[in-house]
C-alpha atoms as a PDB file:
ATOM      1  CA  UNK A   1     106.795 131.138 148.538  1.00  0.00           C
ATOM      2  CA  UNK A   2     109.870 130.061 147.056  1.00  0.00           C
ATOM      3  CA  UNK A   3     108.288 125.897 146.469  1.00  0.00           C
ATOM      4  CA  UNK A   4     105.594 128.061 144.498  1.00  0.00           C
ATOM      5  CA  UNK A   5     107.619 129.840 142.374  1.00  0.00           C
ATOM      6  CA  UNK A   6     109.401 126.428 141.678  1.00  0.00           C
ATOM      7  CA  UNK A   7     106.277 124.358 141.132  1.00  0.00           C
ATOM      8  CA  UNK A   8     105.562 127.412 138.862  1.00  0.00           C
ATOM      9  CA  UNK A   9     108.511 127.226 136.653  1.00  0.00           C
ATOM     10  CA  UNK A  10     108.519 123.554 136.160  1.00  0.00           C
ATOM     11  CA  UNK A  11     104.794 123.189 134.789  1.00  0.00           C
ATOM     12  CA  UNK A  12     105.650 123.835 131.370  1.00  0.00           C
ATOM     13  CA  UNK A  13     108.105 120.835 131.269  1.00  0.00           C
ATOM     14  CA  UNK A  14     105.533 118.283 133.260  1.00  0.00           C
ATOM     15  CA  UNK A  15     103.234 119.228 130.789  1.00  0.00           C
ATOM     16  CA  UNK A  16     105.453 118.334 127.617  1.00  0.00           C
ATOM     17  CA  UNK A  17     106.812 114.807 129.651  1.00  0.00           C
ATOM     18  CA  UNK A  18     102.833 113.915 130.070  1.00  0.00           C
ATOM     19  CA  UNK A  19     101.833 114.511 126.534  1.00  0.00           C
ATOM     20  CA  UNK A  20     104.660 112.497 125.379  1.00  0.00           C
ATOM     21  CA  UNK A  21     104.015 109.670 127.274  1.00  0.00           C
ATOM     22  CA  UNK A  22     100.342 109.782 126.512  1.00  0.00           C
ATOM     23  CA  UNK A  23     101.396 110.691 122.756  1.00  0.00           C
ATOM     24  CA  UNK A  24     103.736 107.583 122.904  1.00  0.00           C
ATOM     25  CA  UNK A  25     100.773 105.327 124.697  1.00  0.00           C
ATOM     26  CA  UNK A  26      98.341 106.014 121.945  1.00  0.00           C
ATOM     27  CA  UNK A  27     101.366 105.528 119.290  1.00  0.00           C
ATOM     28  CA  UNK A  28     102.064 101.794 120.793  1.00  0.00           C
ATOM     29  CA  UNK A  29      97.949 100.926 121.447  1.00  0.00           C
ATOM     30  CA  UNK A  30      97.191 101.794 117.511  1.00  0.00           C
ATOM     31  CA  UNK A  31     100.443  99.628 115.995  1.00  0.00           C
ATOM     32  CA  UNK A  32      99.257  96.988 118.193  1.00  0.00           C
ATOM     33  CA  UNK A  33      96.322  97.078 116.671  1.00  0.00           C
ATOM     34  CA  UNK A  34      97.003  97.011 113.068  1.00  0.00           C
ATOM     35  CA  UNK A  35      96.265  94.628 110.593  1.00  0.00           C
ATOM     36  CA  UNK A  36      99.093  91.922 109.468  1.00  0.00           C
ATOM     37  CA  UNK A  37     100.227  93.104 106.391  1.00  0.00           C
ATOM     38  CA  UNK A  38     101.394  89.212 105.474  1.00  0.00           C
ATOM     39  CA  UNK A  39      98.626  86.952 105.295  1.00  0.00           C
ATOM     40  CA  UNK A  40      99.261  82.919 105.033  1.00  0.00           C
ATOM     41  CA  UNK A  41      96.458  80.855 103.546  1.00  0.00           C
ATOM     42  CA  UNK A  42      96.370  77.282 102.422  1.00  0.00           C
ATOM     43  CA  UNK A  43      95.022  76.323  99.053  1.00  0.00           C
ATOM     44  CA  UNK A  44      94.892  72.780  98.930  1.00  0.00           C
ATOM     45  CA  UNK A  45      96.891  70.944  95.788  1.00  0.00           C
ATOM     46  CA  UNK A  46      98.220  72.783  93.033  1.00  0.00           C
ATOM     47  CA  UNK A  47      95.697  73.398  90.072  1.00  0.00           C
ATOM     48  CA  UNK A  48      92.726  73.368  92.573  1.00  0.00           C
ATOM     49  CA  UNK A  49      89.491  75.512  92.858  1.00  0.00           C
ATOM     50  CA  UNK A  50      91.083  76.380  96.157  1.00  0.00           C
ATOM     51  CA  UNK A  51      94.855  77.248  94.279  1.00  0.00           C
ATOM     52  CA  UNK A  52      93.110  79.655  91.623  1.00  0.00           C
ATOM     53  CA  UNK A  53      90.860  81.311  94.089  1.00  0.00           C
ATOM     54  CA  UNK A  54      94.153  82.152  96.623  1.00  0.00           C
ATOM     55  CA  UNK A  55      96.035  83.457  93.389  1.00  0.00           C
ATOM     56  CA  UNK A  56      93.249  85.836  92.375  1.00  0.00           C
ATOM     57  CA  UNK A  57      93.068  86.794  96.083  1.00  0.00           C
ATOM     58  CA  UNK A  58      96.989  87.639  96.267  1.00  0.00           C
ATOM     59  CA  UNK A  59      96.452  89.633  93.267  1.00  0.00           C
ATOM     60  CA  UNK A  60      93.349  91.491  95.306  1.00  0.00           C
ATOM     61  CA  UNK A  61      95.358  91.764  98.441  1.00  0.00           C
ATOM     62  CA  UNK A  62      98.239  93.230  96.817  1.00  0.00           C
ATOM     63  CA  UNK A  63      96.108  96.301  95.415  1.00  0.00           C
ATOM     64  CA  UNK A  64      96.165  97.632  99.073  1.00  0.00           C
ATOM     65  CA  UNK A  65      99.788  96.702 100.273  1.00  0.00           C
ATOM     66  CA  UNK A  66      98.477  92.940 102.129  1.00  0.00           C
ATOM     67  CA  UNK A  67     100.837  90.222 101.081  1.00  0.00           C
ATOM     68  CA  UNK A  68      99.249  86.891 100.544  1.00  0.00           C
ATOM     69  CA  UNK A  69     101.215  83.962 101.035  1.00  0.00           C
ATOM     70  CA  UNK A  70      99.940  80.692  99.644  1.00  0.00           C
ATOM     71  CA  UNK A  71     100.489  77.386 101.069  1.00  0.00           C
ATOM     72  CA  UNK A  72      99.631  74.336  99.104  1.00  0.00           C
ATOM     73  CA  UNK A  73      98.423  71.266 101.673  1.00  0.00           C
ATOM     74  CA  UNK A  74      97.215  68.083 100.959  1.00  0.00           C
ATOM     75  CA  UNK A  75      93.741  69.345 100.981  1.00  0.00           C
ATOM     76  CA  UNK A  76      90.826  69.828 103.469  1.00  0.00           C
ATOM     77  CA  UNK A  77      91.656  67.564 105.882  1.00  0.00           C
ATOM     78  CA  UNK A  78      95.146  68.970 105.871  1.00  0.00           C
ATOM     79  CA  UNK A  79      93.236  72.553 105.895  1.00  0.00           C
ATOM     80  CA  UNK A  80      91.174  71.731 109.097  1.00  0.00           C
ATOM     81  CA  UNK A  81      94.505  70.413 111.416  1.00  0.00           C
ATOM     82  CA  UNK A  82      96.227  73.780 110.562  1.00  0.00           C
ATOM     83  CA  UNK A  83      93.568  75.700 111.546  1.00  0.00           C
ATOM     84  CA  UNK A  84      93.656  73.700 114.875  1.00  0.00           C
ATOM     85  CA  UNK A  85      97.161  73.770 115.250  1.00  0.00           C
ATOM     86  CA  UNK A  86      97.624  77.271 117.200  1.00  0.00           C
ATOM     87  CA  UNK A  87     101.080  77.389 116.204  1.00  0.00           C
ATOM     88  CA  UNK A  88     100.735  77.131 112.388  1.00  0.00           C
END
C-alpha cells in the first residue's frame, strides 16, 4: 500500500515534467520551422531591371519585418552558378 500512496503523491509532478517537455518539443518544432527573416537575392548590375525590381521588393519585404539583402552579380549567368552553388 505504501508504493501506492507514493505513486499517488508524485502524479502531480510527472504530469507538470511531461507537459513541459511536450510544451518545450512543440516550442523547438515551430522555431524550426519559421521563415528566415533575412532574405539574400541577386540583382544583376547596378541600374538593372533586375536592381530596381529587388529595391522595390526590400521596400515590400520590410512592411512585414523580412530583411532583403541585395547582391549585385555580374548578371544571369552569374545568377544561375549561385543558385547551383549550395553553399551561396
Amino acid at each position: 500500500m505504501a508504493g501506492k500512496d507514493v505513486q499517488r503523491a508524485r502524479w502531480p509532478l510527472v504530469a507538470i515534467v511531461v507537459t513541459a517537455v511536450v510544451v518545450l518539443i512543440a516550442t523547438f518544432m515551430v522555431l524550426r520551422t519559421m521563415p528566415p527573416r533575412v532574405v539574400v537575392m541577386a540583382t544583376g548590375t547596378e541600374g538593372g531591371a533586375y536592381s530596381e525590381i529587388g529595391k522595390r521588393y526590400r521596400e515590400i519585404l520590410a512592411r512585414a519585418g523580412v530583411e532583403l539583402r541585395l547582391r549585385q552579380t555580374g548578371g544571369s549567368v552569374e545568377n544561375v552558378e549561385l543558385l547551383r552553388d549550395p553553399r551561396s
